[in-house]
C-alpha atoms as a PDB file:
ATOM      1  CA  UNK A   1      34.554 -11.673  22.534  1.00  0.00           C
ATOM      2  CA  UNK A   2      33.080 -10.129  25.630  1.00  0.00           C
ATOM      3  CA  UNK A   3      30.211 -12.400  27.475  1.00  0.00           C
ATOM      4  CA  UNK A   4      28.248 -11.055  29.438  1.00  0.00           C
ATOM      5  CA  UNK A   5      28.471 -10.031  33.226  1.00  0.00           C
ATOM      6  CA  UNK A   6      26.426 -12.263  36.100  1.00  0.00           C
ATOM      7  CA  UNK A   7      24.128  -9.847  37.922  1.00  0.00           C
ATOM      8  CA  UNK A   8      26.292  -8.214  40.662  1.00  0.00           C
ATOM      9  CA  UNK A   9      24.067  -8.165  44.146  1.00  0.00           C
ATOM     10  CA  UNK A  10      24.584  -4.904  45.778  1.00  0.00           C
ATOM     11  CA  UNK A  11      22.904  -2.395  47.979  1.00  0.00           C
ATOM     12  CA  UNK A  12      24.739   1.205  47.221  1.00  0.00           C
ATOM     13  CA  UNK A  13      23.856   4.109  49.419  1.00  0.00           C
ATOM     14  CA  UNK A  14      21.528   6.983  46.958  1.00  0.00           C
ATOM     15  CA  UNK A  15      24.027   8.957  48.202  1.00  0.00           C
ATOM     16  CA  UNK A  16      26.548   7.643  46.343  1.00  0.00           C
ATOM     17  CA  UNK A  17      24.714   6.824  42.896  1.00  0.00           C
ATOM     18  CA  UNK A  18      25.566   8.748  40.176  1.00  0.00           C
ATOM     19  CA  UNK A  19      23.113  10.483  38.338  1.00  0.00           C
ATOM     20  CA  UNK A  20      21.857   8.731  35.623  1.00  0.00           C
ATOM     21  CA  UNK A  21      21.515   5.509  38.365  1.00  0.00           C
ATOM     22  CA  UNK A  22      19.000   7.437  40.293  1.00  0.00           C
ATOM     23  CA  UNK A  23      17.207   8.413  37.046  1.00  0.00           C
ATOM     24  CA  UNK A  24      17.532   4.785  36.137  1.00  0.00           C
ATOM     25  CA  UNK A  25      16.075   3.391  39.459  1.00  0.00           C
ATOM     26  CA  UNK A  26      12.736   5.638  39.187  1.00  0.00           C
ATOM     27  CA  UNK A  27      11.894   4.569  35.410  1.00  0.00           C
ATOM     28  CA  UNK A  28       9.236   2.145  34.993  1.00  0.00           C
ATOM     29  CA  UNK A  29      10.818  -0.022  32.370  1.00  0.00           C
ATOM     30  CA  UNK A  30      14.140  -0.362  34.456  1.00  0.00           C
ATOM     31  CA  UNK A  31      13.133   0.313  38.186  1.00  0.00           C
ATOM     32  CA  UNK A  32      12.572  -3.485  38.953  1.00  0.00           C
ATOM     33  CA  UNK A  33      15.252  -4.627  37.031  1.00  0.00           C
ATOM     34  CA  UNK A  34      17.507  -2.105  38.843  1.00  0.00           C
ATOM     35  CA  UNK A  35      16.194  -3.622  42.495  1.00  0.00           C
ATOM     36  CA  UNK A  36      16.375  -6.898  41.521  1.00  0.00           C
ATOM     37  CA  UNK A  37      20.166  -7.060  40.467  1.00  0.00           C
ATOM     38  CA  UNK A  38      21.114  -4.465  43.367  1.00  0.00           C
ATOM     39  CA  UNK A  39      19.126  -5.606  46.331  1.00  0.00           C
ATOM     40  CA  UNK A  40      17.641  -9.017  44.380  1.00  0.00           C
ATOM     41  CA  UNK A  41      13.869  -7.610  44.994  1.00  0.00           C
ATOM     42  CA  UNK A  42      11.549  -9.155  42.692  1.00  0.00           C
ATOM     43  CA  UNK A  43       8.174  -6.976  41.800  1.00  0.00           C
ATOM     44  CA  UNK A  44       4.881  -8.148  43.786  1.00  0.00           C
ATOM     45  CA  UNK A  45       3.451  -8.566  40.522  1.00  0.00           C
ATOM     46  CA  UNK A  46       3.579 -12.672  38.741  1.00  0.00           C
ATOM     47  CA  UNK A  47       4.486 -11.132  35.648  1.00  0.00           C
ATOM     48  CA  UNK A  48       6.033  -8.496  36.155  1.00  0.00           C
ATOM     49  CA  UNK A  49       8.559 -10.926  38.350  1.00  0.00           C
ATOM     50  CA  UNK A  50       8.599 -13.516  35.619  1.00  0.00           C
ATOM     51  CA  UNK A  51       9.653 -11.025  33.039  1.00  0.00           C
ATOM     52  CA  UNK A  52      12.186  -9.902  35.447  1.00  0.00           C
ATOM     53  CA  UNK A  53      14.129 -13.278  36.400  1.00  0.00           C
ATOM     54  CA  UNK A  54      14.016 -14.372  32.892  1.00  0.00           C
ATOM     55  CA  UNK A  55      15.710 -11.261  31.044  1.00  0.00           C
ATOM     56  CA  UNK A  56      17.973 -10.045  33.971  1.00  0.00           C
ATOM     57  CA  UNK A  57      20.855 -12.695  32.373  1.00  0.00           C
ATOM     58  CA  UNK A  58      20.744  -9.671  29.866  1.00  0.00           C
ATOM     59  CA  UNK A  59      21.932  -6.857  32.057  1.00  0.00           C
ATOM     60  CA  UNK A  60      24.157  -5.973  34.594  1.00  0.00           C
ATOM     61  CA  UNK A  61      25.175  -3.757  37.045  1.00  0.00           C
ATOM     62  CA  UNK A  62      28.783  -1.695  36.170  1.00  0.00           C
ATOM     63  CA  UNK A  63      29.403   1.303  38.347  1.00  0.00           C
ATOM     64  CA  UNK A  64      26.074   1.397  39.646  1.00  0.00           C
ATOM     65  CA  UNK A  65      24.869   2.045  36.623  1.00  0.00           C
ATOM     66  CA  UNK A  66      22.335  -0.452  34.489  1.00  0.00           C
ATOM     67  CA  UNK A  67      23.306  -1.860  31.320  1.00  0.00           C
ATOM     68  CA  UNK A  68      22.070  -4.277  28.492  1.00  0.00           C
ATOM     69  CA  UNK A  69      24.392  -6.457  26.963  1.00  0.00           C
ATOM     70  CA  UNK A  70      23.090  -7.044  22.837  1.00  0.00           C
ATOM     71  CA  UNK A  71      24.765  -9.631  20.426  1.00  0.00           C
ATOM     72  CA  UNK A  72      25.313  -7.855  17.402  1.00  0.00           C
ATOM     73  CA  UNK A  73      26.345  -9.994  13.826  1.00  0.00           C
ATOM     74  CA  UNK A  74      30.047  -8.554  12.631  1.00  0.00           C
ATOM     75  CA  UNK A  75      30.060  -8.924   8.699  1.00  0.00           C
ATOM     76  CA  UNK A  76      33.841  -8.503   8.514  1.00  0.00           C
ATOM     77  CA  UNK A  77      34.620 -11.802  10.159  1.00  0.00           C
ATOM     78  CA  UNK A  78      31.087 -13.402   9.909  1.00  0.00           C
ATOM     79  CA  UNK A  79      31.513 -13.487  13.744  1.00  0.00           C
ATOM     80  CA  UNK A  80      29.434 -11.801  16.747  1.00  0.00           C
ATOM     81  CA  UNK A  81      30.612  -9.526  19.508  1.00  0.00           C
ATOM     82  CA  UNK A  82      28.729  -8.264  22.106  1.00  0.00           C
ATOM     83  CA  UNK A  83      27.879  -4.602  22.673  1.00  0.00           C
ATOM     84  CA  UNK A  84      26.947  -2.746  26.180  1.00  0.00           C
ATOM     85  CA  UNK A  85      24.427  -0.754  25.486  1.00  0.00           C
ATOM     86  CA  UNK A  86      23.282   1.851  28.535  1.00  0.00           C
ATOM     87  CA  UNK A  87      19.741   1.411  29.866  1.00  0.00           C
ATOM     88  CA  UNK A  88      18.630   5.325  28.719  1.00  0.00           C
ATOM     89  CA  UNK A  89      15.638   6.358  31.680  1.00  0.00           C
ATOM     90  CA  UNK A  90      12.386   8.333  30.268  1.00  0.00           C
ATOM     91  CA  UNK A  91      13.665  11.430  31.177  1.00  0.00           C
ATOM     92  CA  UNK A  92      16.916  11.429  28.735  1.00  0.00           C
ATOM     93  CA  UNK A  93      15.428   9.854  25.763  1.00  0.00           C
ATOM     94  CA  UNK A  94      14.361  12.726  24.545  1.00  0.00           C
ATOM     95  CA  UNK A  95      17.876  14.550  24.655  1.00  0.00           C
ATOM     96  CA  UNK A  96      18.831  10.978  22.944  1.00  0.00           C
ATOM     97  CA  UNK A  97      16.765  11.512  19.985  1.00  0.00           C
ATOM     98  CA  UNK A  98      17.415  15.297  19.538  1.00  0.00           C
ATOM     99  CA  UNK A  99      21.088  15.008  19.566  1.00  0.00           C
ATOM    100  CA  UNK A 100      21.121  11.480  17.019  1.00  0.00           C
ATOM    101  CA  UNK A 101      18.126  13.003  14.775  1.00  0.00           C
ATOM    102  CA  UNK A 102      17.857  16.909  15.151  1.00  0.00           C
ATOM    103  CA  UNK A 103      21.503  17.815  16.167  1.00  0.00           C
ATOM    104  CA  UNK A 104      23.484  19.795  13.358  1.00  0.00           C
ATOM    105  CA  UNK A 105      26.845  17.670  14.286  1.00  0.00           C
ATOM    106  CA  UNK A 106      25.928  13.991  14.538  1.00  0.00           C
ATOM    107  CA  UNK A 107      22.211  14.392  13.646  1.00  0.00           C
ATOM    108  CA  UNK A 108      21.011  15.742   9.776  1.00  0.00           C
ATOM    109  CA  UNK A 109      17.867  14.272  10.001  1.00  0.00           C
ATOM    110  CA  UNK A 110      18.874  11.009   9.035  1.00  0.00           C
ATOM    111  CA  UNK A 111      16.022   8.582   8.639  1.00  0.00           C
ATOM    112  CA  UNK A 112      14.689   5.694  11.018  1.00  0.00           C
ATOM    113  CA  UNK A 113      16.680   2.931  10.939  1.00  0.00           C
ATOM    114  CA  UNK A 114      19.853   5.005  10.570  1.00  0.00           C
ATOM    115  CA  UNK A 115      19.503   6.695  13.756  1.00  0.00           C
ATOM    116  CA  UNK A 116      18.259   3.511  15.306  1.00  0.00           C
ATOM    117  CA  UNK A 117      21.426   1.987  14.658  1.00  0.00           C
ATOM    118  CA  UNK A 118      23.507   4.368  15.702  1.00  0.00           C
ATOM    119  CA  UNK A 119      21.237   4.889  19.440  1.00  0.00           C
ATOM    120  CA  UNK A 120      21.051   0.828  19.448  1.00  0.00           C
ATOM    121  CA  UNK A 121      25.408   0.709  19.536  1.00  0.00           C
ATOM    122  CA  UNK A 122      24.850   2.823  22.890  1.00  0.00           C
ATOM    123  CA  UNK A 123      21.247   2.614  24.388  1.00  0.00           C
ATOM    124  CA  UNK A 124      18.548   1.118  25.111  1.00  0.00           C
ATOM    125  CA  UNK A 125      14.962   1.087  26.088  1.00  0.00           C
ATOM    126  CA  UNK A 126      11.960  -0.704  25.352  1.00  0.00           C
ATOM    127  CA  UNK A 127      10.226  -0.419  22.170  1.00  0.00           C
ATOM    128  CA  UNK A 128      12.942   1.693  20.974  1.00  0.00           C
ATOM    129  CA  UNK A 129      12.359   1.457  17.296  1.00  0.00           C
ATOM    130  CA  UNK A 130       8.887   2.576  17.524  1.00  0.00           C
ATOM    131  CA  UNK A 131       9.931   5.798  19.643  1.00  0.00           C
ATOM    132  CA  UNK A 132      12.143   6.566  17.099  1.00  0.00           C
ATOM    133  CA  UNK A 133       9.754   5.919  14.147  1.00  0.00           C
ATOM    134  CA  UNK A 134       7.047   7.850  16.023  1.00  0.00           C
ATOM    135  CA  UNK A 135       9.331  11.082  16.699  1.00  0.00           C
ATOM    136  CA  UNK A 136      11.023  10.888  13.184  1.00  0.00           C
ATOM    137  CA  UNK A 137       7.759  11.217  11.465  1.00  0.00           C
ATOM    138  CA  UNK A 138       6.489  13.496  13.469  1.00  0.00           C
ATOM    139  CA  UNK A 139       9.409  15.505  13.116  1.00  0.00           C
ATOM    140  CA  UNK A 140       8.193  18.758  10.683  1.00  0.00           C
ATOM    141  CA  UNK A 141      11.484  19.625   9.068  1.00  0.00           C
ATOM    142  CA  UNK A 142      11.842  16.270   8.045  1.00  0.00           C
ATOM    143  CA  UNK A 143       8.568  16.616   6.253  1.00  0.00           C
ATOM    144  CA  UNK A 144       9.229  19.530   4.401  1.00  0.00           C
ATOM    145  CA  UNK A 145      13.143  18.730   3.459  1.00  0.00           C
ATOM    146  CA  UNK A 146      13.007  15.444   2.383  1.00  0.00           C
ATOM    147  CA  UNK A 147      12.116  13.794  -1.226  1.00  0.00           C
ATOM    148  CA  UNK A 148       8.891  11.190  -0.986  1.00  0.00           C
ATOM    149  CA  UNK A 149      11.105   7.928  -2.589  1.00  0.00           C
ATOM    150  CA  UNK A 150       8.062   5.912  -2.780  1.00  0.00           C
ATOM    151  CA  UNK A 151       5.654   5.898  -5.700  1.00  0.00           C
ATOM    152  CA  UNK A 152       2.003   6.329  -4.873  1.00  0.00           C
ATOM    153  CA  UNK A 153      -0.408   5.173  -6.593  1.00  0.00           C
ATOM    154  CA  UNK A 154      -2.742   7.393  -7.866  1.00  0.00           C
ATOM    155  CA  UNK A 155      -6.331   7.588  -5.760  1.00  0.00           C
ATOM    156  CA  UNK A 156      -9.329   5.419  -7.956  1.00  0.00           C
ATOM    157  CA  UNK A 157     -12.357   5.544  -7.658  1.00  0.00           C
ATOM    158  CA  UNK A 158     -15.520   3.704  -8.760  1.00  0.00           C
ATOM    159  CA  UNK A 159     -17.326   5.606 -11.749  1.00  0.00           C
ATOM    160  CA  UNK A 160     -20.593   7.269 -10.428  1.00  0.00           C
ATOM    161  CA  UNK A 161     -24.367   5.505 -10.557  1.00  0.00           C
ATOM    162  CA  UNK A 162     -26.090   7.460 -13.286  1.00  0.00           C
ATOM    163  CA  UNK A 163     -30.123   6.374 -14.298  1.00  0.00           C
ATOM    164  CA  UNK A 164     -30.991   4.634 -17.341  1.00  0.00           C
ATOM    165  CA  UNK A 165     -29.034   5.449 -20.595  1.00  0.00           C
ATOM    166  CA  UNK A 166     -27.000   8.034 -19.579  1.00  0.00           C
ATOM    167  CA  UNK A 167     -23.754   6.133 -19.363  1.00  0.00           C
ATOM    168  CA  UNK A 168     -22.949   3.244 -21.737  1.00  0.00           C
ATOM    169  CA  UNK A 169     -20.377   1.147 -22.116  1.00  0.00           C
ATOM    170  CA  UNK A 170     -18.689   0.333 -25.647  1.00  0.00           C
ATOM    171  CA  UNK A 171     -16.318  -2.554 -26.950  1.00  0.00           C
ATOM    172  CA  UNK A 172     -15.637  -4.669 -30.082  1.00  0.00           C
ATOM    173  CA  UNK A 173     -15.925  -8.820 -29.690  1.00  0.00           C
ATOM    174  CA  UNK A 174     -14.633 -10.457 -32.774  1.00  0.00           C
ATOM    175  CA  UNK A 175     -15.722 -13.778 -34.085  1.00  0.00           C
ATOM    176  CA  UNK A 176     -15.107 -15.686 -36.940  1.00  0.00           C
ATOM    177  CA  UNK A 177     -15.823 -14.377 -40.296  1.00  0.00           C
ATOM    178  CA  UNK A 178     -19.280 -15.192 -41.941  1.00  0.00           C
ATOM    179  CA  UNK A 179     -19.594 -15.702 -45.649  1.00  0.00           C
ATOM    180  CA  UNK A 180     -21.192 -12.411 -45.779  1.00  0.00           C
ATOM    181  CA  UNK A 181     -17.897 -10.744 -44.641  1.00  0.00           C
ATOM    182  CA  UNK A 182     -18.605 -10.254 -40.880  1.00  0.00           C
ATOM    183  CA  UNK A 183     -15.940 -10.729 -38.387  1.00  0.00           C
ATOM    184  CA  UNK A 184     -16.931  -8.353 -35.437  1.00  0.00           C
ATOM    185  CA  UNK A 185     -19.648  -7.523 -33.078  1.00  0.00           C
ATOM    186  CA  UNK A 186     -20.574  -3.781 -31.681  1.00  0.00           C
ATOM    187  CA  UNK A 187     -21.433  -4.300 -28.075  1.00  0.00           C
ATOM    188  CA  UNK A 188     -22.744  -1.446 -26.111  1.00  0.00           C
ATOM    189  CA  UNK A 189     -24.296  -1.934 -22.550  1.00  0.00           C
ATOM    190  CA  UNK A 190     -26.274   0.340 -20.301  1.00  0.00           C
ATOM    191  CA  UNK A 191     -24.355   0.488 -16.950  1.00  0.00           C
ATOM    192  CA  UNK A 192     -27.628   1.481 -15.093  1.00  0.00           C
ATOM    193  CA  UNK A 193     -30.145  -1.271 -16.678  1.00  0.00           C
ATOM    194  CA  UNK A 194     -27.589  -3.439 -18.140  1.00  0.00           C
ATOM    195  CA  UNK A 195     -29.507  -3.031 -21.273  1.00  0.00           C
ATOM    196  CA  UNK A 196     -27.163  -4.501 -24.118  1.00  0.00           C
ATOM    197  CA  UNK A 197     -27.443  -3.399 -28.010  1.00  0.00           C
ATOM    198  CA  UNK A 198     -25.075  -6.048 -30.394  1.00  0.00           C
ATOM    199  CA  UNK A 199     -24.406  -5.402 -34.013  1.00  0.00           C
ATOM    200  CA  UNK A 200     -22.439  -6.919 -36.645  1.00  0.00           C
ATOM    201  CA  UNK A 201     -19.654  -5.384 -38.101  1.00  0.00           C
ATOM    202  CA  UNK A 202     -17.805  -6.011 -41.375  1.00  0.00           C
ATOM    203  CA  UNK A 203     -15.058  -4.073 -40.052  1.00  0.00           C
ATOM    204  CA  UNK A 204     -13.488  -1.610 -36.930  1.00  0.00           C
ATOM    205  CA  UNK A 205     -13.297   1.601 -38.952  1.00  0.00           C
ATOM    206  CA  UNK A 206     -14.514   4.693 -37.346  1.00  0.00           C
ATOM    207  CA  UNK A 207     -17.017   5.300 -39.868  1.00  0.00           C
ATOM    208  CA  UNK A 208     -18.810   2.113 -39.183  1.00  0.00           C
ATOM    209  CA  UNK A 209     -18.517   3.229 -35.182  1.00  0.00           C
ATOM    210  CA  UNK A 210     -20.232   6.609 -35.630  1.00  0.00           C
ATOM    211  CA  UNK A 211     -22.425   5.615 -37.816  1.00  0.00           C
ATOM    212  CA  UNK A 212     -23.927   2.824 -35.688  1.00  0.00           C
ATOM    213  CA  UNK A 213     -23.995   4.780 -32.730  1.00  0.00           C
ATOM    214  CA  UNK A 214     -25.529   7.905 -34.324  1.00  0.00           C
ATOM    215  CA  UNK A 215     -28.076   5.278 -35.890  1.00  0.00           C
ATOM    216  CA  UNK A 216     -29.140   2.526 -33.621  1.00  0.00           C
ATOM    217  CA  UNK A 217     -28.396   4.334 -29.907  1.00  0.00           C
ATOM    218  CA  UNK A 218     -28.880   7.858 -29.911  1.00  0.00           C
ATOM    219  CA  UNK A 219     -31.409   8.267 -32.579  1.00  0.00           C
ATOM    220  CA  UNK A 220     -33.122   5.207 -30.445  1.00  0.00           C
ATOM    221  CA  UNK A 221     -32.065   6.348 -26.763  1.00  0.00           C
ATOM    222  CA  UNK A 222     -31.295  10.090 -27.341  1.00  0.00           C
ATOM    223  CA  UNK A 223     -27.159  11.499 -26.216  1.00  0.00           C
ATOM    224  CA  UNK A 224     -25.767   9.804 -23.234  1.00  0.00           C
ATOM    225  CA  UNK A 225     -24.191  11.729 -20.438  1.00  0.00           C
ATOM    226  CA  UNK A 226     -20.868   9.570 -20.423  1.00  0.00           C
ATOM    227  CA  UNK A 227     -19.154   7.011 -23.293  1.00  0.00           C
ATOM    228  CA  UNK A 228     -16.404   4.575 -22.041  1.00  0.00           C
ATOM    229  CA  UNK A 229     -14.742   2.566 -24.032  1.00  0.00           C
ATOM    230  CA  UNK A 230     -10.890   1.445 -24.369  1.00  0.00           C
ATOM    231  CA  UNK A 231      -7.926   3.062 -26.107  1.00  0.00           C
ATOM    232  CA  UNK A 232      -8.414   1.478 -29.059  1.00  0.00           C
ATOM    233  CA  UNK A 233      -7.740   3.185 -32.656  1.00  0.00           C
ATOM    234  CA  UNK A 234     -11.680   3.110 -33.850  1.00  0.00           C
ATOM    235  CA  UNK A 235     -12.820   4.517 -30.457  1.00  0.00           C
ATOM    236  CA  UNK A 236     -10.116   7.410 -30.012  1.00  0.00           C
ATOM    237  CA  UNK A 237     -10.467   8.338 -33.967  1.00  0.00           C
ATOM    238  CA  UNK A 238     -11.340  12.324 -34.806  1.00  0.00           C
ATOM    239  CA  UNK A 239     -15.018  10.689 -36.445  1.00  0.00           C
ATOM    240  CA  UNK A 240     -16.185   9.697 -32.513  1.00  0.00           C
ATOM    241  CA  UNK A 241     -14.330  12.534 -30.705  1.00  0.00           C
ATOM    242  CA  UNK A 242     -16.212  15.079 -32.765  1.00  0.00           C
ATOM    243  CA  UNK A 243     -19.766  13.088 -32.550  1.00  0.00           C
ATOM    244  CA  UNK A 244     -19.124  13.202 -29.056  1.00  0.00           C
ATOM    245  CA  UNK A 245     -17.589  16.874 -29.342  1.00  0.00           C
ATOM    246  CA  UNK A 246     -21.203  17.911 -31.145  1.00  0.00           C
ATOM    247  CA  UNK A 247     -23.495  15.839 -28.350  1.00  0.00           C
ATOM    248  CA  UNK A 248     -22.142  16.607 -25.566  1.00  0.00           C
ATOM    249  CA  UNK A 249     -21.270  13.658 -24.491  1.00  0.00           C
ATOM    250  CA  UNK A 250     -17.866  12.895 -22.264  1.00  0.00           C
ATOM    251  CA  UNK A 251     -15.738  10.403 -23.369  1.00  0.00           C
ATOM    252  CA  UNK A 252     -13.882   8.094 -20.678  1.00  0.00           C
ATOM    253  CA  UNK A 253     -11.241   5.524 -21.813  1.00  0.00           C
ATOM    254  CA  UNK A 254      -9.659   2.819 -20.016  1.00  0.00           C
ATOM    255  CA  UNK A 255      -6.226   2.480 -18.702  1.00  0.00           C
ATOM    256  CA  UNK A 256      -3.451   0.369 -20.687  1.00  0.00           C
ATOM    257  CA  UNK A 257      -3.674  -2.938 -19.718  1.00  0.00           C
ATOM    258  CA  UNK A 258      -6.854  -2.152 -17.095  1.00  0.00           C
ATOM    259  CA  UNK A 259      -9.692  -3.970 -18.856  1.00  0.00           C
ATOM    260  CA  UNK A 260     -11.497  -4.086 -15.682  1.00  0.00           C
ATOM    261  CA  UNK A 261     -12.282  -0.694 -16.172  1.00  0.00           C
ATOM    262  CA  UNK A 262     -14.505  -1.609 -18.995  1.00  0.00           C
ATOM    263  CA  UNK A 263     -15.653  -4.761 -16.764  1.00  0.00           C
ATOM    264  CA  UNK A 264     -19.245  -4.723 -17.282  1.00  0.00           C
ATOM    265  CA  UNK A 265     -18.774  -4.828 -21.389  1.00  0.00           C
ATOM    266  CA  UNK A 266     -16.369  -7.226 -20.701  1.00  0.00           C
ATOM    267  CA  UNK A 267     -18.581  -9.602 -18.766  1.00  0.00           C
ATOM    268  CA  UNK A 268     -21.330  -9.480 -21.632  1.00  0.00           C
ATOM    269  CA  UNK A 269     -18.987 -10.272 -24.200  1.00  0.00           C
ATOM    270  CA  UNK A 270     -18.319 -13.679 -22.494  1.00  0.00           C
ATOM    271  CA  UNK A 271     -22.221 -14.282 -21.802  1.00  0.00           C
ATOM    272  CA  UNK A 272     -22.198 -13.391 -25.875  1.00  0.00           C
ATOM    273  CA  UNK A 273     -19.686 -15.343 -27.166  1.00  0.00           C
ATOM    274  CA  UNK A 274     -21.165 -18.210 -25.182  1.00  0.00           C
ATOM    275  CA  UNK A 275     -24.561 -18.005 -26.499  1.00  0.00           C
ATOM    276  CA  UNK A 276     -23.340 -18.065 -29.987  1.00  0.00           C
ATOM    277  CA  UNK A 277     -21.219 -21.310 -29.566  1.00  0.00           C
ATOM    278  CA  UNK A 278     -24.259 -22.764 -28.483  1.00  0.00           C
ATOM    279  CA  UNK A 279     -26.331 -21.745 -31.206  1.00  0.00           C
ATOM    280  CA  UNK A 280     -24.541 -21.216 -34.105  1.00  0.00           C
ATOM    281  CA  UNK A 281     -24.680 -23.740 -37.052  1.00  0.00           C
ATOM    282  CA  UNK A 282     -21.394 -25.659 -37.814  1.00  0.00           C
ATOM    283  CA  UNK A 283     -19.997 -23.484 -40.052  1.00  0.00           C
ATOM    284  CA  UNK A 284     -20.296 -20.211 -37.565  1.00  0.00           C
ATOM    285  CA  UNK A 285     -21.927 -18.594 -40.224  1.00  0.00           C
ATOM    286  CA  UNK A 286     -25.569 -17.995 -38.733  1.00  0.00           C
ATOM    287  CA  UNK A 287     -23.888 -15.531 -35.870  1.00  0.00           C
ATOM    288  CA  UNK A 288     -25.144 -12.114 -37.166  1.00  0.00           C
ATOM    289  CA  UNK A 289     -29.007 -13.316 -37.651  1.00  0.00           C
ATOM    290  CA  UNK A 290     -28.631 -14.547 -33.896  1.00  0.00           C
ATOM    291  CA  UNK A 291     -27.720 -11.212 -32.242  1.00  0.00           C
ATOM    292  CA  UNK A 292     -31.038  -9.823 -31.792  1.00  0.00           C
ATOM    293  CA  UNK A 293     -32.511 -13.102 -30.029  1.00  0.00           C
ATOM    294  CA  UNK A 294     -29.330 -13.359 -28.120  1.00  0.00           C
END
């Protein structure tokens, strides 16, 4: 295992730096760091000076040249070793990223944290992730080449405000059977007024459903704009499409397993079935002469 190396106090002509050591002395994120383990000149600045003396055990000076030192988990021996990464100025990052990201040999527009790994065995730089992340997203050929691998969900939005009557809402409650063979309740609610209409129901056929609704809401109310109801067998049947079909009217079902769609139905039924376990008789059997004062 390699440890790291002590900070190495030097003062080497400018002359006689190479390159990249110039580049790396005028860089804000390393220029202080640079003078400090060269010339030990701490920054005017409290925190800037701070930050300096307690990361510089970090880096060192080899060749004149900055470097990081990073302790990096091995999984083949469960060990760590420690890598040298080169303190990469402003002015070569770019390069960095075109040749790891863009580059036809070494590049392929691999995604974030691939390239980040491979940069991260050899540089570093403040905030390095985010540079890439920033450049790979923003990088156009990446947009149109690559697959999307996450699902989206698809955009939802609230159904619109209509005014009174043109939009009701439509679902079947069932309670317990009544000695005159009812079992179910017709609820329909006004989503503007919250107007509710119940009736009692012998059974869920589709006859009973168009009937009803032909009967006791649009001969009362006249053809709403919009129906919703759920996916259910009596609601979806030919009978209701083709009432619907002949009024006009749109139909809007629920998703599977969504009843919040239907919420506002769903909300009366509980305010209904409440009412009747107050007020029914012991039997249960006094339910359907109860709707209307319910």
């Amino acid at each position: 295992m390699v440890a790291p190396l002590d900070p190495v106090i030097a003062r080497p002509e400018l002359s006689n730096l190479p390159a990249i050591a110039k580049l790396q002395q005028n860089c804000h994120d390393f220029g202080n760091m640079y003078k400090f383990l060269t010339q030990g000149i701490l920054p005017a600045d409290n925190d800037q000076s701070s930050k300096v003396q307690k990361s510089a055990q970090d880096y060192s000076i080899c060749n004149n040249v900055l470097y990081k030192w990073f302790q990096k988990r091995v999984r083949v021996d469960n060990g760590e070793k420690w890598i040298k990464q080169l303190c990469l100025p402003q002015a070569l990052r770019e390069d960095a990223l075109l040749s790891y990201h863009d580059s036809f040999v070494g590049g392929a527009h691999l995604g974030i944290e691939r390239v980040y790994h491979a940069l991260s065995l050899k540089y570093f730089w403040p905030k390095m992730h985010q540079s890439i992340e920033n450049y790979i997203r923003s990088c156009d050929r990446c947009q149109r080449i690559k697959r999307d691998t996450k699902g989206k969900k698809p955009p939802l939005n609230p159904l619109p405000v209509d005014t009174t009557f043109e939009r009701w809402h439509m679902d079947f409650l069932k309670l317990s059977k009544t000695n005159e063979g009812y079992s179910y309740v017709l609820l329909l609610v006004d989503s503007f007024s919250k107007w509710s209409e119940a009736f009692p129901m012998k059974t869920q056929e589709a006859s009973e459903v168009a009937k009803v609704l032909f009967r006791e809401i649009i001969s009362r109310y006249g053809a709403m704009k919009c129906l919703v109801t759920d996916l259910g067998r009596n609601f979806v049947s030919n009978l209701v499409n083709a009432l619907c079909e002949m009024l006009n009217i749109t139909r809007h079902h629920t998703s599977s397993y969504h009843p919040q769609t239907n919420g506002l139905v769903e909300r009366t039924n509980s305010t209904l079935i409440q009412a009747v376990r107050a007020y029914s008789d012991k039997d249960q059997n006094n339910w359907p002469n109860k709707l209307p004062v319910f």
